[in-house]
C-alpha atoms as a PDB file:
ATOM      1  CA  UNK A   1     -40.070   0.639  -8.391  1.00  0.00           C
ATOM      2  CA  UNK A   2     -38.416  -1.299 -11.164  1.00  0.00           C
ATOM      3  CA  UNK A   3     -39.244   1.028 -13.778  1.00  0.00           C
ATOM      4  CA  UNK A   4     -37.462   3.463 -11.918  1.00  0.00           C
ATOM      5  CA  UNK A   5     -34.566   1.133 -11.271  1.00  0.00           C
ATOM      6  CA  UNK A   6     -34.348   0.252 -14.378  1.00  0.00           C
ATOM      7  CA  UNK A   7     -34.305   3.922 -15.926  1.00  0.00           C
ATOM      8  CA  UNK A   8     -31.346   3.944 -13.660  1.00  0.00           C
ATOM      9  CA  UNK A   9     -29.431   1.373 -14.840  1.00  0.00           C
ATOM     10  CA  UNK A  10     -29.957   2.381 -18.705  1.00  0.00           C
ATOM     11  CA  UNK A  11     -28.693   5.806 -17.949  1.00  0.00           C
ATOM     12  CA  UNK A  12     -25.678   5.218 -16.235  1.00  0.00           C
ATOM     13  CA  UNK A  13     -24.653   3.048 -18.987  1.00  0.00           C
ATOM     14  CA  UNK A  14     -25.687   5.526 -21.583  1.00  0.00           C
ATOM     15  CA  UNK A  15     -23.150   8.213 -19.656  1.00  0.00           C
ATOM     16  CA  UNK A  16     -20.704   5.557 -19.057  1.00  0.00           C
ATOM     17  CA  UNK A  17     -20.296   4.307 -22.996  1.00  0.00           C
ATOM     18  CA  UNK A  18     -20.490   8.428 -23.993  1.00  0.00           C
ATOM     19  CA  UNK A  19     -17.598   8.992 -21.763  1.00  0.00           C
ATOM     20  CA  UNK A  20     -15.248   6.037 -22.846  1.00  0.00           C
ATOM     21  CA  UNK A  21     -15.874   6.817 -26.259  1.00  0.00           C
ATOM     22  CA  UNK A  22     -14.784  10.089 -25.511  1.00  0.00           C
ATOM     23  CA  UNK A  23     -11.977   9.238 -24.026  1.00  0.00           C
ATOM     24  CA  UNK A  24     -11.138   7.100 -26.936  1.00  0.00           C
ATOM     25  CA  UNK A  25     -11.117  10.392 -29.363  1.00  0.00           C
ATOM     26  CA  UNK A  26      -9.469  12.324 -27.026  1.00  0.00           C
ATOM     27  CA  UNK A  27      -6.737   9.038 -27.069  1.00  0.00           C
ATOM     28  CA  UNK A  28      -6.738   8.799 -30.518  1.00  0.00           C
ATOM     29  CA  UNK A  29      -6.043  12.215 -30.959  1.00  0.00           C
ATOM     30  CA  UNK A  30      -2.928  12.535 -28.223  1.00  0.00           C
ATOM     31  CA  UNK A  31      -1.483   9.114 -30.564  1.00  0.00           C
ATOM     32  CA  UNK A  32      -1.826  11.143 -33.697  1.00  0.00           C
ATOM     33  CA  UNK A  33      -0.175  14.638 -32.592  1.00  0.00           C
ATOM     34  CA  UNK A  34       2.746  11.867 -31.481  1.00  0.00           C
ATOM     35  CA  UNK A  35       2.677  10.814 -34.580  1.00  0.00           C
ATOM     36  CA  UNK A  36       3.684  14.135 -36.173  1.00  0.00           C
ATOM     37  CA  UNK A  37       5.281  15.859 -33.915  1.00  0.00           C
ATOM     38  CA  UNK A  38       8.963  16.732 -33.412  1.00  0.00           C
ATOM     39  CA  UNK A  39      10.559  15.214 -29.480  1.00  0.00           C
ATOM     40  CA  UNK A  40      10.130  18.528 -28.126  1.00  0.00           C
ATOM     41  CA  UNK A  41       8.012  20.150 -25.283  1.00  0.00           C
ATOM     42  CA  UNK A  42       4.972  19.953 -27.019  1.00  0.00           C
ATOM     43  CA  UNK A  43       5.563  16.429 -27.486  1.00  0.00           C
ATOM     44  CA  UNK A  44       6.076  16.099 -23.790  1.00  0.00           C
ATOM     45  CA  UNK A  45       2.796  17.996 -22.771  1.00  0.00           C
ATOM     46  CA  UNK A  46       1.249  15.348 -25.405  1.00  0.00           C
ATOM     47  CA  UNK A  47       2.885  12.672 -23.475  1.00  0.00           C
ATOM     48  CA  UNK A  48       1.500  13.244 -20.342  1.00  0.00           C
ATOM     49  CA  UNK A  49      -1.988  14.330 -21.803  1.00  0.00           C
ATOM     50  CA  UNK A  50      -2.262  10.700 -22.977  1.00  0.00           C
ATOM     51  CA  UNK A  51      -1.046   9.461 -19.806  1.00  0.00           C
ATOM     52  CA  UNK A  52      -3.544  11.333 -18.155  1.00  0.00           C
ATOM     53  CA  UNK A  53      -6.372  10.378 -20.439  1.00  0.00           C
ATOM     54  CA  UNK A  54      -5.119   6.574 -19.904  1.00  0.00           C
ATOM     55  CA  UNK A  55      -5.205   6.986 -15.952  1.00  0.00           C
ATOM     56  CA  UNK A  56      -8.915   8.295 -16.322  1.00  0.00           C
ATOM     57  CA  UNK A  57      -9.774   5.332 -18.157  1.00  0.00           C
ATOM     58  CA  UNK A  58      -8.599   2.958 -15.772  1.00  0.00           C
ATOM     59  CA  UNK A  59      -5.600   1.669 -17.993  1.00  0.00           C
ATOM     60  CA  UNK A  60      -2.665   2.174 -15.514  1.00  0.00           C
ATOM     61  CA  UNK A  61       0.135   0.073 -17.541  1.00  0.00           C
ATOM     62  CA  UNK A  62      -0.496   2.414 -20.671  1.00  0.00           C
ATOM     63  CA  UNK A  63      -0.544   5.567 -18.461  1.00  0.00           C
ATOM     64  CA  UNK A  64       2.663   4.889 -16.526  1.00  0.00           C
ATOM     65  CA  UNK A  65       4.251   3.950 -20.135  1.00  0.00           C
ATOM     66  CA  UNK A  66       3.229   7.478 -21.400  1.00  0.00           C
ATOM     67  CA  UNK A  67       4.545   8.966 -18.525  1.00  0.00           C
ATOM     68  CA  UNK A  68       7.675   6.895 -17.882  1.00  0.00           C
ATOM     69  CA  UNK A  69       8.278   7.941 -21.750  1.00  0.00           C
ATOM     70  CA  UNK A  70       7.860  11.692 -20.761  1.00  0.00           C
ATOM     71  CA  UNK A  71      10.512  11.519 -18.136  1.00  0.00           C
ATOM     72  CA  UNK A  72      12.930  10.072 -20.740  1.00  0.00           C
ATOM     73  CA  UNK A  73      12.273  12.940 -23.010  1.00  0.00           C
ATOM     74  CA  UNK A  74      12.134  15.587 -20.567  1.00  0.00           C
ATOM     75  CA  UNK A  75      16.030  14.287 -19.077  1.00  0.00           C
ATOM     76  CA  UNK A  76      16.887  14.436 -22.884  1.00  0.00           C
ATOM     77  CA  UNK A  77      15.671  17.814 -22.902  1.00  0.00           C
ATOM     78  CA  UNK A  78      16.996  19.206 -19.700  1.00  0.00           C
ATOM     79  CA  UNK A  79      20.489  17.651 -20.526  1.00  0.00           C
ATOM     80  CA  UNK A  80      20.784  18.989 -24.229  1.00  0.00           C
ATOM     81  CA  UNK A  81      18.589  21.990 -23.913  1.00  0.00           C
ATOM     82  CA  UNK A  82      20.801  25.573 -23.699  1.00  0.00           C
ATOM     83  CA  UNK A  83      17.525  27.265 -23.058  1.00  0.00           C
ATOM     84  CA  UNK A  84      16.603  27.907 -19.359  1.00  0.00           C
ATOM     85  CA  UNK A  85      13.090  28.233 -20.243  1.00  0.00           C
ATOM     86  CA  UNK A  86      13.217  24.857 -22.160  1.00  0.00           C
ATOM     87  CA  UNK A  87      14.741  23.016 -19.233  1.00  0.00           C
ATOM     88  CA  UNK A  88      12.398  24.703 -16.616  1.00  0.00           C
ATOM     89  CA  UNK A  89       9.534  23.620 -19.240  1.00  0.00           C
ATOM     90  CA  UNK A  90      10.853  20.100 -19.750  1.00  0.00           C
ATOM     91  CA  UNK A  91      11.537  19.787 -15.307  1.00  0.00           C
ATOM     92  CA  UNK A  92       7.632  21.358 -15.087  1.00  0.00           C
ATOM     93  CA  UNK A  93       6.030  18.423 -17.084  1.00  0.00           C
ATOM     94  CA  UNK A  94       8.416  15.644 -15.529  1.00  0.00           C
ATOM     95  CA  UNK A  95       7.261  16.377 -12.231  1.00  0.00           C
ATOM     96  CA  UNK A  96       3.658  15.896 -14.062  1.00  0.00           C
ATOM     97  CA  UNK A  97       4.503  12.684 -15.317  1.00  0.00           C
ATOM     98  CA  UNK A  98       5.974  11.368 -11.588  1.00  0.00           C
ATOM     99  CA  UNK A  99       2.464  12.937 -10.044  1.00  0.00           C
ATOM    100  CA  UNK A 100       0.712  10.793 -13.215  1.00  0.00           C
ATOM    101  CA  UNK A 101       2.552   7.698 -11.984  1.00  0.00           C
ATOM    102  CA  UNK A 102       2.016   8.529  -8.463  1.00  0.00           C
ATOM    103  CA  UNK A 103      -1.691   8.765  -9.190  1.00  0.00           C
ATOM    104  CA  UNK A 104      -2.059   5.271 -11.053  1.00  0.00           C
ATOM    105  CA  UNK A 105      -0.506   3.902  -8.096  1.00  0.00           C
ATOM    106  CA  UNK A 106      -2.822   5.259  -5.806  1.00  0.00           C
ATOM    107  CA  UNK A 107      -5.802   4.317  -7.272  1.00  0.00           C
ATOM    108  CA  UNK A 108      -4.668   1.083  -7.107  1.00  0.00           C
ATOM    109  CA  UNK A 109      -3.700   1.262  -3.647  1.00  0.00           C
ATOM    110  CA  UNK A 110      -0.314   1.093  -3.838  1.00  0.00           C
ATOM    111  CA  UNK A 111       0.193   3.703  -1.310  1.00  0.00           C
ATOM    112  CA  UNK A 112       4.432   3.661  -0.824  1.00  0.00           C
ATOM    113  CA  UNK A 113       4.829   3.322  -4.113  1.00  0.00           C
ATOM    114  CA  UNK A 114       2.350   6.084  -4.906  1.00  0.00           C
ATOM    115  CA  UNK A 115       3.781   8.395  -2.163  1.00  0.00           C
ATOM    116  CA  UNK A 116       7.186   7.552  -3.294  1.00  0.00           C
ATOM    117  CA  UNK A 117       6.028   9.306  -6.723  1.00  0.00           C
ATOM    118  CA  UNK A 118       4.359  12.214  -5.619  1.00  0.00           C
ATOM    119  CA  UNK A 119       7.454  13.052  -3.468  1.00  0.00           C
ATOM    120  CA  UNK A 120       9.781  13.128  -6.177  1.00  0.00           C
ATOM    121  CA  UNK A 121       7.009  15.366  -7.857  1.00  0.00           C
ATOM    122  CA  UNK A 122       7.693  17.669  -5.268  1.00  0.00           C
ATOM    123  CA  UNK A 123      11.164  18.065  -5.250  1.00  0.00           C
ATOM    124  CA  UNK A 124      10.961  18.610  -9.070  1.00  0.00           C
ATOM    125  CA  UNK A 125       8.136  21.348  -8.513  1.00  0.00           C
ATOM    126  CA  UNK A 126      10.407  22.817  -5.744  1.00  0.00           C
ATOM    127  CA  UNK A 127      13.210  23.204  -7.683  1.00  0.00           C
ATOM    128  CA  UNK A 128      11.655  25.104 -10.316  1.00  0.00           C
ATOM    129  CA  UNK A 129       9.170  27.506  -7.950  1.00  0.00           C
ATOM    130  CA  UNK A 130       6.229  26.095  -9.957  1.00  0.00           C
ATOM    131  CA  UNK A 131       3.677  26.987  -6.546  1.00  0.00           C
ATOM    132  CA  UNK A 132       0.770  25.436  -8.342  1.00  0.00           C
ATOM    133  CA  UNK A 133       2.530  22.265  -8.986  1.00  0.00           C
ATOM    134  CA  UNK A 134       3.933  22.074  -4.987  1.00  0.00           C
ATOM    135  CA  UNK A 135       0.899  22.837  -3.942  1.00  0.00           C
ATOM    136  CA  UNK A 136      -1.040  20.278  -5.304  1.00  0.00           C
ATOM    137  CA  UNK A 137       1.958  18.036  -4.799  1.00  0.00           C
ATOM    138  CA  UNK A 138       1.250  18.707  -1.012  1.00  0.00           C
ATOM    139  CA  UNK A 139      -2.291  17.798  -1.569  1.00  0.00           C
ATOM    140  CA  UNK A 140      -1.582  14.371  -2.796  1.00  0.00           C
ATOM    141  CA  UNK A 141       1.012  13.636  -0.612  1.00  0.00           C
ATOM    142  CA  UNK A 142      -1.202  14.372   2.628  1.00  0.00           C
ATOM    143  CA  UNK A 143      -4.030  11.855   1.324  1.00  0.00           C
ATOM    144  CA  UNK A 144      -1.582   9.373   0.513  1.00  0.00           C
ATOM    145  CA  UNK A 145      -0.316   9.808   4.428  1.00  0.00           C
ATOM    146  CA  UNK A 146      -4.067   9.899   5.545  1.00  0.00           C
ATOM    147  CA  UNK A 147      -4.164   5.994   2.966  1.00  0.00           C
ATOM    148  CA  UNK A 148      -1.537   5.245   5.100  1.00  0.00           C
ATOM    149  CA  UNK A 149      -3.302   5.801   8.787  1.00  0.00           C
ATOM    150  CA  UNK A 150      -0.319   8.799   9.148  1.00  0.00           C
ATOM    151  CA  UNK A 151      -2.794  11.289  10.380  1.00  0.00           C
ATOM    152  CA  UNK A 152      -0.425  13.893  11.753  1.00  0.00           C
ATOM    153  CA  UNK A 153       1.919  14.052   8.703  1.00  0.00           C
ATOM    154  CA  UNK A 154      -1.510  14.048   6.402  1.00  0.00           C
ATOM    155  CA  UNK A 155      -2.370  16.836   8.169  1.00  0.00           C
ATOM    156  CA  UNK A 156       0.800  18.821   7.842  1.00  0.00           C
ATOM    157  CA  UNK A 157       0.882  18.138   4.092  1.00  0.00           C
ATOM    158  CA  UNK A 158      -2.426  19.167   3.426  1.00  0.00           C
ATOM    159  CA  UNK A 159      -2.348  22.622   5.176  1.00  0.00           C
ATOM    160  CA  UNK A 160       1.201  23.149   3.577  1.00  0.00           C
ATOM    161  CA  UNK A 161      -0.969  23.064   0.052  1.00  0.00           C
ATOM    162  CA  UNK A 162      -3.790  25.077   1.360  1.00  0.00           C
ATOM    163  CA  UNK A 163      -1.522  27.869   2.317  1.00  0.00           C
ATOM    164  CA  UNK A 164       0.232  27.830  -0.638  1.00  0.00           C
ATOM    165  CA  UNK A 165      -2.669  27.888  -2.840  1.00  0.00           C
ATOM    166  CA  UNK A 166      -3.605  30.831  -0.685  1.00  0.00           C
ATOM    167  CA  UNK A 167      -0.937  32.487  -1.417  1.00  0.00           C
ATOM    168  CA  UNK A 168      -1.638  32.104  -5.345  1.00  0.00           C
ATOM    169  CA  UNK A 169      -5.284  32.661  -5.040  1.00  0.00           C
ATOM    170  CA  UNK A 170      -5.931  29.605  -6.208  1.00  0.00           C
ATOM    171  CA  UNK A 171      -9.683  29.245  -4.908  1.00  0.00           C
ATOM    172  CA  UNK A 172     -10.403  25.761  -6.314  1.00  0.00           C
ATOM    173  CA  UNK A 173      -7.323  24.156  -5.170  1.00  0.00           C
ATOM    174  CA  UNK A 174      -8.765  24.957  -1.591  1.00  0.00           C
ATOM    175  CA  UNK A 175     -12.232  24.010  -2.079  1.00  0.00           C
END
């Protein structure tokens, strides 16, 4: 029984230092590409991939910085870009960065403020028809309501995003 126990343990701490040591490369990476690249879209995208990659490793304050700093460049882009495509671009990845935010808050269990995030993810997503983006926004925003013991509007929000991501095909989104 121990020996088992213990084969356990040293396993899950094998796969536990593997992954945060790959999340450190993957980090170290994101910094670099900041490093050298230009405040454009790509830099965006690069911004919010490190914000992700912080919010998977538990460190909230760095990933709402990342994204917090993606929403600054994607207004500067929006409001000095001539370029429809650029804009709708720049609009797509600030909604990512408030659903980012929204996320670190609600793994923390900050549920208004989280909610509060993922709803102005929405109306970003909406106003640039990006379906995958509302869809998922739905998602989130219906187990947030379902944190907050608001069963019936959970429930709304959650079959909004299911028959969206019907209407895309998207089959994982509704598994």
């Amino acid at each position: 029984m121990n020996k088992k126990f213990f084969y356990i343990l040293i396993s899950t701490l094998l796969f536990n230092t593997a992954f945060i040591k790959s999340q450190s490369r993957t980090i170290d990476s994101l910094l670099h590409l900041l490093d050298i690249s230009k405040r454009d879209t790509t830099y965006l995208i690069n911004l919010n991939n490190l914000a992700s990659n912080y919010s998977k490793s538990y460190t909230f304050d760095r990933a709402m910085f990342y994204a917090n700093s993606a929403i600054k460049i994607a207004d500067s882009i929006i409001a000095s870009s001539s370029n429809d495509l650029t804009a709708k671009i720049a609009k797509k990845h600030k909604g990512q960065s408030y659903n980012i935010i929204g996320t670190c808050f609600y793994q923390q269990n900050n549920h208004l403020q989280s909610l509060n995030y993922f709803l102005l993810s929405l109306e970003i997503r909406k106003s640039i028809d990006d379906k995958k983006g509302i869809g998922n926004s739905y998602q989130n925003i219906g187990l947030e309501y379902q944190s907050l013991g608001n069963y019936p509007e959970s429930l709304k929000n959650l079959f909004a995003s299911i028959k969206i991501k019907e209407t895309i095909n998207n089959k994982t989104g509704i598994a």
